[in-house]
N, C-alpha and C. Protein backbone atom coordinates (compact mmCIF):
# COMPACT_ATOMS: atom_id res chain seq x y z
N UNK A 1 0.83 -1.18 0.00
CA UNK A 1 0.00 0.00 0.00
C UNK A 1 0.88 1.24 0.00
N UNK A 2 0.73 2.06 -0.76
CA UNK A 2 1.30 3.49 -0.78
C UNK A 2 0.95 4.51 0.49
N UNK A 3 1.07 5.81 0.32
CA UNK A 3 1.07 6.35 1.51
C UNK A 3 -0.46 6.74 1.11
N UNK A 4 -0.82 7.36 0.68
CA UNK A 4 -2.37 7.87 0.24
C UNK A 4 -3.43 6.70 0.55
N UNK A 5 -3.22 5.57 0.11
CA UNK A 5 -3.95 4.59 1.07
C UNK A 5 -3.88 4.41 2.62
N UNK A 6 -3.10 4.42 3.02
CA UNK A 6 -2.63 4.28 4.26
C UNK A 6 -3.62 5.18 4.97
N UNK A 7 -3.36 6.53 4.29
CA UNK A 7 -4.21 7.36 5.25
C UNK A 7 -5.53 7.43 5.10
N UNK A 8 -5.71 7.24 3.33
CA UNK A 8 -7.57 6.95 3.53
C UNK A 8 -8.24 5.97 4.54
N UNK A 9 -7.36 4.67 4.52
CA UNK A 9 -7.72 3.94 5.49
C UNK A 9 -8.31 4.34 6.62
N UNK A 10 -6.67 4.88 7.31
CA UNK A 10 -7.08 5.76 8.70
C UNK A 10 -8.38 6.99 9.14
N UNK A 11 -8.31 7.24 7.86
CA UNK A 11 -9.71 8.32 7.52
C UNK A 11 -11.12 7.78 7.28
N UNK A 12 -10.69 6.45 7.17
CA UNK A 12 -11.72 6.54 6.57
C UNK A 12 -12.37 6.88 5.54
N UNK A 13 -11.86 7.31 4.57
CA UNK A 13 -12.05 8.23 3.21
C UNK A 13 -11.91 6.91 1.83
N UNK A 14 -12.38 7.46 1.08
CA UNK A 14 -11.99 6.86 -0.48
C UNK A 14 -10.78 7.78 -0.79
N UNK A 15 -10.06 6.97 -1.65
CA UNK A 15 -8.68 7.69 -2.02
C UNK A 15 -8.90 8.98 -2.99
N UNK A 16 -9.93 9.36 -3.32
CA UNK A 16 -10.57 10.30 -4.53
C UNK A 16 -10.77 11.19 -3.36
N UNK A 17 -11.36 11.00 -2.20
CA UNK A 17 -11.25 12.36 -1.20
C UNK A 17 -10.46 12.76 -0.48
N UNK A 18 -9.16 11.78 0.01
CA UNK A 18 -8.02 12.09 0.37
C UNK A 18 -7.56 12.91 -0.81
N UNK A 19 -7.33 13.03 -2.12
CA UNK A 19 -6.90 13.66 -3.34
C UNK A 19 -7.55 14.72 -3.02
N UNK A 20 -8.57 15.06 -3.40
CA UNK A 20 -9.75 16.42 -2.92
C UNK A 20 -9.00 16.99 -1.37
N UNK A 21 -9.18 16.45 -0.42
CA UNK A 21 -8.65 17.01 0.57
C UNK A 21 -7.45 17.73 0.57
N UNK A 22 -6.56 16.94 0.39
CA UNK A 22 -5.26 16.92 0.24
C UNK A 22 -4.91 18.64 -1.10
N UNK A 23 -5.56 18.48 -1.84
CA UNK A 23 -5.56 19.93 -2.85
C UNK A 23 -6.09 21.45 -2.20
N UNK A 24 -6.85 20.62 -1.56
CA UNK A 24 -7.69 21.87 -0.81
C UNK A 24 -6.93 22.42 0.20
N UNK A 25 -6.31 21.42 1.30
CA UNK A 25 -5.16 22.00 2.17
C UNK A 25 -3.83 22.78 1.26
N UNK A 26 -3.63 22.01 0.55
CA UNK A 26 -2.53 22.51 -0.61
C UNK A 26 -2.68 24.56 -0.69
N UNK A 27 -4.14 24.34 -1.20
CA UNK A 27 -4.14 25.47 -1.83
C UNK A 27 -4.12 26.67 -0.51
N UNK A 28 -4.89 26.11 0.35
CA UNK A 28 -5.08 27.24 1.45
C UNK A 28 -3.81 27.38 2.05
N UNK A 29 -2.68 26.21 2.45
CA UNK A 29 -1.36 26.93 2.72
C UNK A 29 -0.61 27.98 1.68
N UNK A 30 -0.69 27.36 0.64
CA UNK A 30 -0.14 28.28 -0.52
C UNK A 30 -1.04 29.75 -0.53
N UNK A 31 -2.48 30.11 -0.08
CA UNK A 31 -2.62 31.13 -0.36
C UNK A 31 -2.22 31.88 1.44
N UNK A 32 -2.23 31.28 1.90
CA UNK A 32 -1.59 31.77 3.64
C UNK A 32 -0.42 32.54 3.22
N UNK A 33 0.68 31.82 2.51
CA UNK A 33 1.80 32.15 1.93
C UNK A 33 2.01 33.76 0.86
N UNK A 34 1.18 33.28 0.20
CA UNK A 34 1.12 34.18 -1.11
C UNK A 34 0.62 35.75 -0.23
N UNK A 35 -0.43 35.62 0.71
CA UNK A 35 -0.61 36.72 1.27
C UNK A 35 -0.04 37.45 2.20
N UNK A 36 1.15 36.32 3.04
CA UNK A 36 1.72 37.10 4.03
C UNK A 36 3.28 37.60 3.27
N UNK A 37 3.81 37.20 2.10
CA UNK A 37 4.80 38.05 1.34
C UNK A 37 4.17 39.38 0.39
N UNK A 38 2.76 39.42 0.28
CA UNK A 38 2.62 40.58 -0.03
C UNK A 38 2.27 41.60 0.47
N UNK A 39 1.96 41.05 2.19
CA UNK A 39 1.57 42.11 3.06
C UNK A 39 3.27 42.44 3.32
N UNK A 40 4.40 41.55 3.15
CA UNK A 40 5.06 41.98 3.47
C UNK A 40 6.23 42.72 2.87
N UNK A 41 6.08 42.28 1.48
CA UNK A 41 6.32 43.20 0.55
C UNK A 41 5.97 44.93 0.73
N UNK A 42 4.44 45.06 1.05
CA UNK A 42 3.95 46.60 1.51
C UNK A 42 4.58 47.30 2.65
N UNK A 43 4.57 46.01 3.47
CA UNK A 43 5.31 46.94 4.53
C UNK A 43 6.65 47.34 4.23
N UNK A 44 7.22 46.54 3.25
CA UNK A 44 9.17 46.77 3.41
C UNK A 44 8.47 48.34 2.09
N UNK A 45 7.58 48.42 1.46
CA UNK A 45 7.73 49.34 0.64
C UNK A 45 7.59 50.86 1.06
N UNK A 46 6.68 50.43 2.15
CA UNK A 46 5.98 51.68 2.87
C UNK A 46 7.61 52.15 3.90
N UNK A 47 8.20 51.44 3.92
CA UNK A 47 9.47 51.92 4.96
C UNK A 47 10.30 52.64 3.85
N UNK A 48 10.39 51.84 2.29
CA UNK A 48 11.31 52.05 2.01
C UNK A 48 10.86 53.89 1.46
N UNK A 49 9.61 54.14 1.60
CA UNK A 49 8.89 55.72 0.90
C UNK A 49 9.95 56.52 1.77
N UNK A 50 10.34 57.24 1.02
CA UNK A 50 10.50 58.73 1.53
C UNK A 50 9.29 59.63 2.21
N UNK A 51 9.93 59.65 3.19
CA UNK A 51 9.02 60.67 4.08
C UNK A 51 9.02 62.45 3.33
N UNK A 52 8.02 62.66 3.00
CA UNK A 52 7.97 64.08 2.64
C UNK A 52 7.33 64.98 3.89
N UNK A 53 7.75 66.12 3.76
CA UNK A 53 7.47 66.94 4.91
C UNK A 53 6.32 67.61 4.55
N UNK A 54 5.62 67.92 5.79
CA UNK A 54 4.24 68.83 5.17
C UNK A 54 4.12 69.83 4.88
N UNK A 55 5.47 70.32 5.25
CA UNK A 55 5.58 72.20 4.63
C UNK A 55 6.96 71.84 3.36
N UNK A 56 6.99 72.46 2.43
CA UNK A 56 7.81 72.31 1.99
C UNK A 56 8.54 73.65 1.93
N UNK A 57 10.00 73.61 1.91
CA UNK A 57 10.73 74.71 1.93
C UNK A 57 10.52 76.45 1.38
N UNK A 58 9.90 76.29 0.12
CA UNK A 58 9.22 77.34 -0.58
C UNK A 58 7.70 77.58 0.01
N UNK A 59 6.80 76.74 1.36
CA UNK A 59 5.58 77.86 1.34
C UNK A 59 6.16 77.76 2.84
N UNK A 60 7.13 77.24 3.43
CA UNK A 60 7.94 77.88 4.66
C UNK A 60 7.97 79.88 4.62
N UNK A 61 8.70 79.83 3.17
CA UNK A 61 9.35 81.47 2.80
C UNK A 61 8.35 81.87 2.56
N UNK A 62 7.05 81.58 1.90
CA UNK A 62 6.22 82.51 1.63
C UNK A 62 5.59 82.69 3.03
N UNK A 63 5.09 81.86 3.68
CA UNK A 63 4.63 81.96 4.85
C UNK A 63 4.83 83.00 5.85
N UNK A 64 6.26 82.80 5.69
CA UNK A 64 7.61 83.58 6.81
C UNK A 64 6.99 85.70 6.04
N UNK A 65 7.38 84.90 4.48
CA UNK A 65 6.92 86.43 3.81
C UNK A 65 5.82 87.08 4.45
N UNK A 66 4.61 86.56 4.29
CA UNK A 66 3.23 86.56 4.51
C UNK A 66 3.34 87.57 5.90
N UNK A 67 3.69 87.24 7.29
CA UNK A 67 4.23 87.07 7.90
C UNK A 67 4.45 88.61 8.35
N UNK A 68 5.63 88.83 7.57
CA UNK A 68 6.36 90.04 7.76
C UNK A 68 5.09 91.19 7.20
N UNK A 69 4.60 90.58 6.50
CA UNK A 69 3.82 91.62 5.03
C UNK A 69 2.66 91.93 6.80
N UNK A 70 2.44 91.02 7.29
CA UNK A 70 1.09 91.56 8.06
C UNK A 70 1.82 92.22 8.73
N UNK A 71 2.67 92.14 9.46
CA UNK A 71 3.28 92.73 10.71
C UNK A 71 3.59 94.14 10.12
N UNK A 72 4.01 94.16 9.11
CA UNK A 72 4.20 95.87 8.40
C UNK A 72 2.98 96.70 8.15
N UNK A 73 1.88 95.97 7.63
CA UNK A 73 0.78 96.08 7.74
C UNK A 73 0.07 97.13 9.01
N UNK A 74 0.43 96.01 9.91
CA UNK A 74 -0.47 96.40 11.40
C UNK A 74 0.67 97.55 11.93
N UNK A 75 1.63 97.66 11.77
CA UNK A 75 2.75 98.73 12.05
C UNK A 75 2.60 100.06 11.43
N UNK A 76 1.54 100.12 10.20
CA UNK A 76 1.40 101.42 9.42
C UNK A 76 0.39 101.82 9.91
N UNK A 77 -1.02 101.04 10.30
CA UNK A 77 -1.94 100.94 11.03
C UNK A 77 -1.85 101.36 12.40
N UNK A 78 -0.97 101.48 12.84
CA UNK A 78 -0.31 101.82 14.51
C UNK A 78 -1.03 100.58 15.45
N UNK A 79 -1.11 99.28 14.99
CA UNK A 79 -1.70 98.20 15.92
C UNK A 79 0.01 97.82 15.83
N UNK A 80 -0.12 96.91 16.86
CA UNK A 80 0.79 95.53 17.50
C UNK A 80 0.44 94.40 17.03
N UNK A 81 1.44 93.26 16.26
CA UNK A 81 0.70 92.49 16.20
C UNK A 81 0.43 91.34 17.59
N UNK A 82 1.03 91.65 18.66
CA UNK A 82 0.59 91.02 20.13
C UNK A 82 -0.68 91.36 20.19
N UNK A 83 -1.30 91.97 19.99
CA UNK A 83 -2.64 92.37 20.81
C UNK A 83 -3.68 92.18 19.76
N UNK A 84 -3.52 91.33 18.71
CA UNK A 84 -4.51 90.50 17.93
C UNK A 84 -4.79 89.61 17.98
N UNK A 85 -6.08 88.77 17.96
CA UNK A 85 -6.05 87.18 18.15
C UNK A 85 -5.44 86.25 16.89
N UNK A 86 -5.46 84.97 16.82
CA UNK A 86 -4.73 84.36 16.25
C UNK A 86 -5.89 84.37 15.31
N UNK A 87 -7.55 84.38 15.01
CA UNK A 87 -7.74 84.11 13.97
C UNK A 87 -8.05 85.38 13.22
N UNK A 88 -7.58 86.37 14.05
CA UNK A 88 -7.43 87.27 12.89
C UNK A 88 -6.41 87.61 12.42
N UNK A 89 -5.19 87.17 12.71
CA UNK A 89 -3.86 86.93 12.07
C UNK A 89 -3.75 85.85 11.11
N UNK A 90 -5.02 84.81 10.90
CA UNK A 90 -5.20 83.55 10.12
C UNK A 90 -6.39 84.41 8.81
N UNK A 91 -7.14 85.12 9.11
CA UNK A 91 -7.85 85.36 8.22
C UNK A 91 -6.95 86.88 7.55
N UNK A 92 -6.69 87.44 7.96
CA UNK A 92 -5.85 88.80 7.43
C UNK A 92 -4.99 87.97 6.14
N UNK A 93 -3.96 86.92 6.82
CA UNK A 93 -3.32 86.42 5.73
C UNK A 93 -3.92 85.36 4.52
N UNK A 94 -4.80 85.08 5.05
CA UNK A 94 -6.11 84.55 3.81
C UNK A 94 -6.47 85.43 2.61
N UNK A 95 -6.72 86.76 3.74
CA UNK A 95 -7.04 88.14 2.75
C UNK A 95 -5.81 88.26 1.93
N UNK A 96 -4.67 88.52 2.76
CA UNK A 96 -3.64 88.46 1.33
C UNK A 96 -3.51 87.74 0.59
N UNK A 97 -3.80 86.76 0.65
CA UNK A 97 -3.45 85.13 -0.17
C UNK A 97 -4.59 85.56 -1.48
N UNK A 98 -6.12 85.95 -1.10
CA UNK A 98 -6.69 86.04 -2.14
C UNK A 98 -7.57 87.60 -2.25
N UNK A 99 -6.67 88.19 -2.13
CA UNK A 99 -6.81 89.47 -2.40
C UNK A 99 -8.49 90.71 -1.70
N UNK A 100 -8.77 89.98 -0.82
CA UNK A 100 -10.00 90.10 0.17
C UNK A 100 -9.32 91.47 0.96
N UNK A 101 -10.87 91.76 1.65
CA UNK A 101 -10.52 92.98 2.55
C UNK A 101 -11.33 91.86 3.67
N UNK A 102 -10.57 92.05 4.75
CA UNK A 102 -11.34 91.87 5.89
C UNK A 102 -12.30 92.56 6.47
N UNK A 103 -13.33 92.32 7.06
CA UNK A 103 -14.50 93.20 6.86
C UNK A 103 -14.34 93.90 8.79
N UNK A 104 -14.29 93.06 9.49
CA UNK A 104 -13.90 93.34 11.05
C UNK A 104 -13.19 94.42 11.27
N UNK A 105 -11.75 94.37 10.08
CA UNK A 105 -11.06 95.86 10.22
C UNK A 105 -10.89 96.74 9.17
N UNK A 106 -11.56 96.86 8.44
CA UNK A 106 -11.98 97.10 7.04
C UNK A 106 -12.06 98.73 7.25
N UNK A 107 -11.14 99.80 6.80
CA UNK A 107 -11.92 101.56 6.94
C UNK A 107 -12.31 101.53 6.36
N UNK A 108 -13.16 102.67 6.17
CA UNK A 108 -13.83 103.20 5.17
C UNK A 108 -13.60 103.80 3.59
N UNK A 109 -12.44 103.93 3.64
CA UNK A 109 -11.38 103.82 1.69
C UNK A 109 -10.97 102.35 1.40
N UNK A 110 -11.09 101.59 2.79
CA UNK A 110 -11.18 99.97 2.02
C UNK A 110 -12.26 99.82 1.24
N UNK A 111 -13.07 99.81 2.23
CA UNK A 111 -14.84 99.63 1.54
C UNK A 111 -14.93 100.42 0.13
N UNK A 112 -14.46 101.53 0.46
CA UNK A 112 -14.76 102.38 -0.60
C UNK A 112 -14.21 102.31 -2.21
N UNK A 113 -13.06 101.27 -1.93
CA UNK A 113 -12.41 101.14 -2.91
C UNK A 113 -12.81 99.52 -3.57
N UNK A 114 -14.12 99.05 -3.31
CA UNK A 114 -14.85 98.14 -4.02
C UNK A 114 -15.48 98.30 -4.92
N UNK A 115 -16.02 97.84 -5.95
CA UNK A 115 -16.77 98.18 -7.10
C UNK A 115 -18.39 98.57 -6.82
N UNK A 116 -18.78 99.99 -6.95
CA UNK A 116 -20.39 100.08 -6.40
C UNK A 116 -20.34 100.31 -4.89
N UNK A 117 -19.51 100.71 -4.23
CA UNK A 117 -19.46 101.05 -3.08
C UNK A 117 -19.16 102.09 -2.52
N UNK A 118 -19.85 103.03 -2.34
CA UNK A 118 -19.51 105.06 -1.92
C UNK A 118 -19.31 105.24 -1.11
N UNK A 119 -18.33 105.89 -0.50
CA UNK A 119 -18.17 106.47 0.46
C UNK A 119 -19.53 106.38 1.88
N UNK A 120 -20.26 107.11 1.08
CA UNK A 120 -21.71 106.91 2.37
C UNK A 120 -21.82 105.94 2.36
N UNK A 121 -21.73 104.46 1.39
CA UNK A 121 -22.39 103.61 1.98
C UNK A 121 -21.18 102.78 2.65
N UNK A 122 -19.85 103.08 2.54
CA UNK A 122 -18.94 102.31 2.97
C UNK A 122 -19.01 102.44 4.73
N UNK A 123 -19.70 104.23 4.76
CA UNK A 123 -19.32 104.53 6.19
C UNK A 123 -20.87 103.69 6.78
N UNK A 124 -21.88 103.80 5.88
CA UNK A 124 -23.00 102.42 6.45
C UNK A 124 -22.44 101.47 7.25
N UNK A 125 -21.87 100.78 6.53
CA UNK A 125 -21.35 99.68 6.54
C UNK A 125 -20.86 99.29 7.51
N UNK A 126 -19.86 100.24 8.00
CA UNK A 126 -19.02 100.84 9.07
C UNK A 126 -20.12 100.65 10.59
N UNK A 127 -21.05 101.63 10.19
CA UNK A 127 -22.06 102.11 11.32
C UNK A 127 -22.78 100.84 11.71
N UNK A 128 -22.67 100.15 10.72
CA UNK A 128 -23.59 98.84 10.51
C UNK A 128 -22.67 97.76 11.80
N UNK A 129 -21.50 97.65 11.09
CA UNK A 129 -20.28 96.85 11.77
C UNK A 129 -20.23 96.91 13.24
N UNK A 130 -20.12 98.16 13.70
CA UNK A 130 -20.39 98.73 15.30
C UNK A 130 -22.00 98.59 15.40
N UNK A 131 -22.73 98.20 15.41
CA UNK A 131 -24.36 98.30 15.89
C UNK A 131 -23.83 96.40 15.89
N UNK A 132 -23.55 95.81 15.14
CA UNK A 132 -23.41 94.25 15.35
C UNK A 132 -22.09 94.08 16.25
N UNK A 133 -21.35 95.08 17.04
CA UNK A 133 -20.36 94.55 18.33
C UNK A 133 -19.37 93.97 17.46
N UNK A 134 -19.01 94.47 16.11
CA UNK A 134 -17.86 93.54 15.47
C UNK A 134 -18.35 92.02 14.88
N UNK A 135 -19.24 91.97 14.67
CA UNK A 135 -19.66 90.38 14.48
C UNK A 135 -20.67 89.92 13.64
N UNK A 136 -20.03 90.13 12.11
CA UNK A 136 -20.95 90.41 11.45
C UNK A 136 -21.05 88.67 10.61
N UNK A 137 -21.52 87.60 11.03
CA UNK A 137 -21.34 85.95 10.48
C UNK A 137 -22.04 86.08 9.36
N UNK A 138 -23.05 86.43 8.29
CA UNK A 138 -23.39 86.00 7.27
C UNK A 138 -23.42 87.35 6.70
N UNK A 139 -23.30 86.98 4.87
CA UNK A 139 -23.53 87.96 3.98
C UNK A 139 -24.72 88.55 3.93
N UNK A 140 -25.77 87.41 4.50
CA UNK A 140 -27.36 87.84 4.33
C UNK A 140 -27.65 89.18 5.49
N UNK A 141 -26.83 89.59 6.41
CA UNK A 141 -27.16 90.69 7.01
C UNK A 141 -26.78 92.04 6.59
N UNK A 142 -26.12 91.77 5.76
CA UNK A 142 -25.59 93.10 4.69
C UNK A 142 -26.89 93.55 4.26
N UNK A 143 -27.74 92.91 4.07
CA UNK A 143 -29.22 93.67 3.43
C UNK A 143 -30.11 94.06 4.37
N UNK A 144 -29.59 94.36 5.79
CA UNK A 144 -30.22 95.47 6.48
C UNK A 144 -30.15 96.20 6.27
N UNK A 145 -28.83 96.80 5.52
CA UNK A 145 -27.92 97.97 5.08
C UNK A 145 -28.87 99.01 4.48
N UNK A 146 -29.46 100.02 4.26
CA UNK A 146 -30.04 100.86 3.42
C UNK A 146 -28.97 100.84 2.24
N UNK A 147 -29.26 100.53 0.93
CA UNK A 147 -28.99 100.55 -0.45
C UNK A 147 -28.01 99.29 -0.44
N UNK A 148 -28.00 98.49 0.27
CA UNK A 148 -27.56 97.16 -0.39
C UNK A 148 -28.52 96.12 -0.71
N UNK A 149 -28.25 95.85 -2.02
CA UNK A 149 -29.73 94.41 -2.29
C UNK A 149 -28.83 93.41 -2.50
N UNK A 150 -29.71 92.53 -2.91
CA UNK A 150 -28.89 91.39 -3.23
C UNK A 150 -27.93 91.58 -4.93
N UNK A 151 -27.90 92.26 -5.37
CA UNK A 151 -26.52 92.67 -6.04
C UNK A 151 -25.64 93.28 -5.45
N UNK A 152 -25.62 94.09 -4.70
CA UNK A 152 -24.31 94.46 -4.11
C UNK A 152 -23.85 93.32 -3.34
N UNK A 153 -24.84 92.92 -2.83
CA UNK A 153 -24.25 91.56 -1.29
C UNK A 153 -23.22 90.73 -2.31
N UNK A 154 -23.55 90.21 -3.89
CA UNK A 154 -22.98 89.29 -4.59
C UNK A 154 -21.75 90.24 -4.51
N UNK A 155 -21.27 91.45 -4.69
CA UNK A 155 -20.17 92.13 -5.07
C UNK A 155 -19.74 91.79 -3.66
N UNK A 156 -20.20 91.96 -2.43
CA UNK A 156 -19.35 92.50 -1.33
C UNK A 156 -18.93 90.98 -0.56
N UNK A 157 -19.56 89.49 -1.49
CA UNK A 157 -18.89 88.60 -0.96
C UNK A 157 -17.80 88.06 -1.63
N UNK A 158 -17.71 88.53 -3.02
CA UNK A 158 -16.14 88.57 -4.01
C UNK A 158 -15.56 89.50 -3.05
N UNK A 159 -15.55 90.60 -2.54
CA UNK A 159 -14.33 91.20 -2.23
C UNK A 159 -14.14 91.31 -0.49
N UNK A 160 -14.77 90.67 -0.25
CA UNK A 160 -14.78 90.70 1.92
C UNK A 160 -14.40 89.54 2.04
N UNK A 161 -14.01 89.44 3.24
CA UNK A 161 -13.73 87.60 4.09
C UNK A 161 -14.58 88.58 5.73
N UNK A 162 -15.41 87.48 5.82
CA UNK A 162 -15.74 87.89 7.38
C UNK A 162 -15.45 86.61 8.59
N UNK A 163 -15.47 87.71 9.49
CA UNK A 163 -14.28 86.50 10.53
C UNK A 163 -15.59 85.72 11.41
């Protein structure tokens, strides 16, 4: 008797299901195998990645730029930049980034220097700004404003960031 008999015997089995068996274990070690060199393949690949940094050297400098540009800013202005909070040192440089006026510290030749926006109504605006305690959260309150409708509001949310 060969070995495959031997064990059907012991099994109890016909030699056609020892064969069946016997393939089926086959295959499931071989795929045990096949999957733990490609998990481990990933891992040796993922070590072998270069780590990139999340700032990269060039928006370090612009940053640093950015930076200086506010602090000169608030220095012509006669503010400090100590005695500002951090998200208006985060939105100011937003404003520079995309060419916005901040509306919180916004004068009145800022305003004024928007498209459709006069003098009187910039100093509105203004009057408007102080009656809301500095805290002006949506565009839709701009149309309390006497002479702002909803066309100007579309102009004054292209050119404002509000904090």
């Amino acid at each position: 008797m060969n070995f495959r008999d031997k064990i059907a015997v012991m099994l109890s089995m016909t030699r056609t299901e020892v064969a069946v068996v016997s393939l089926l274990l086959l295959s499931f070690v071989l795929g045990i195998i096949v999957n733990g060199s490609r998990s481990f393949q990933k891992a040796a690949l993922f070590e072998a990645k270069e780590q990139t940094p999340y700032f990269t050297d060039a928006k370090v400098d612009s940053l640093l730029r950015e930076a200086m540009l506010l602090e000169k800013s608030l220095a012509e202005k006669g503010l400090q930049a100590d005695h500002i909070g951090l998200s208006q040192k985060m939105s100011s440089a937003d404003a520079a980034d995309s060419g916005k006026i901040v509306f919180s510290g916004a004068t009145a030749e800022e305003l004024s220097s928007i498209p459709g926006i006069s003098s009187v109504l910039a100093s509105r605006l203004i009057t408007f700004r102080k009656s809301k305690q500095e805290r002006v959260e949506r565009f839709q309150d701009f149309l309390e404003v006497k002479g702002i409708g909803k066309r100007r509001m579309e102009t004054l949310k292209q050119h404002l960031i509000l904090d």
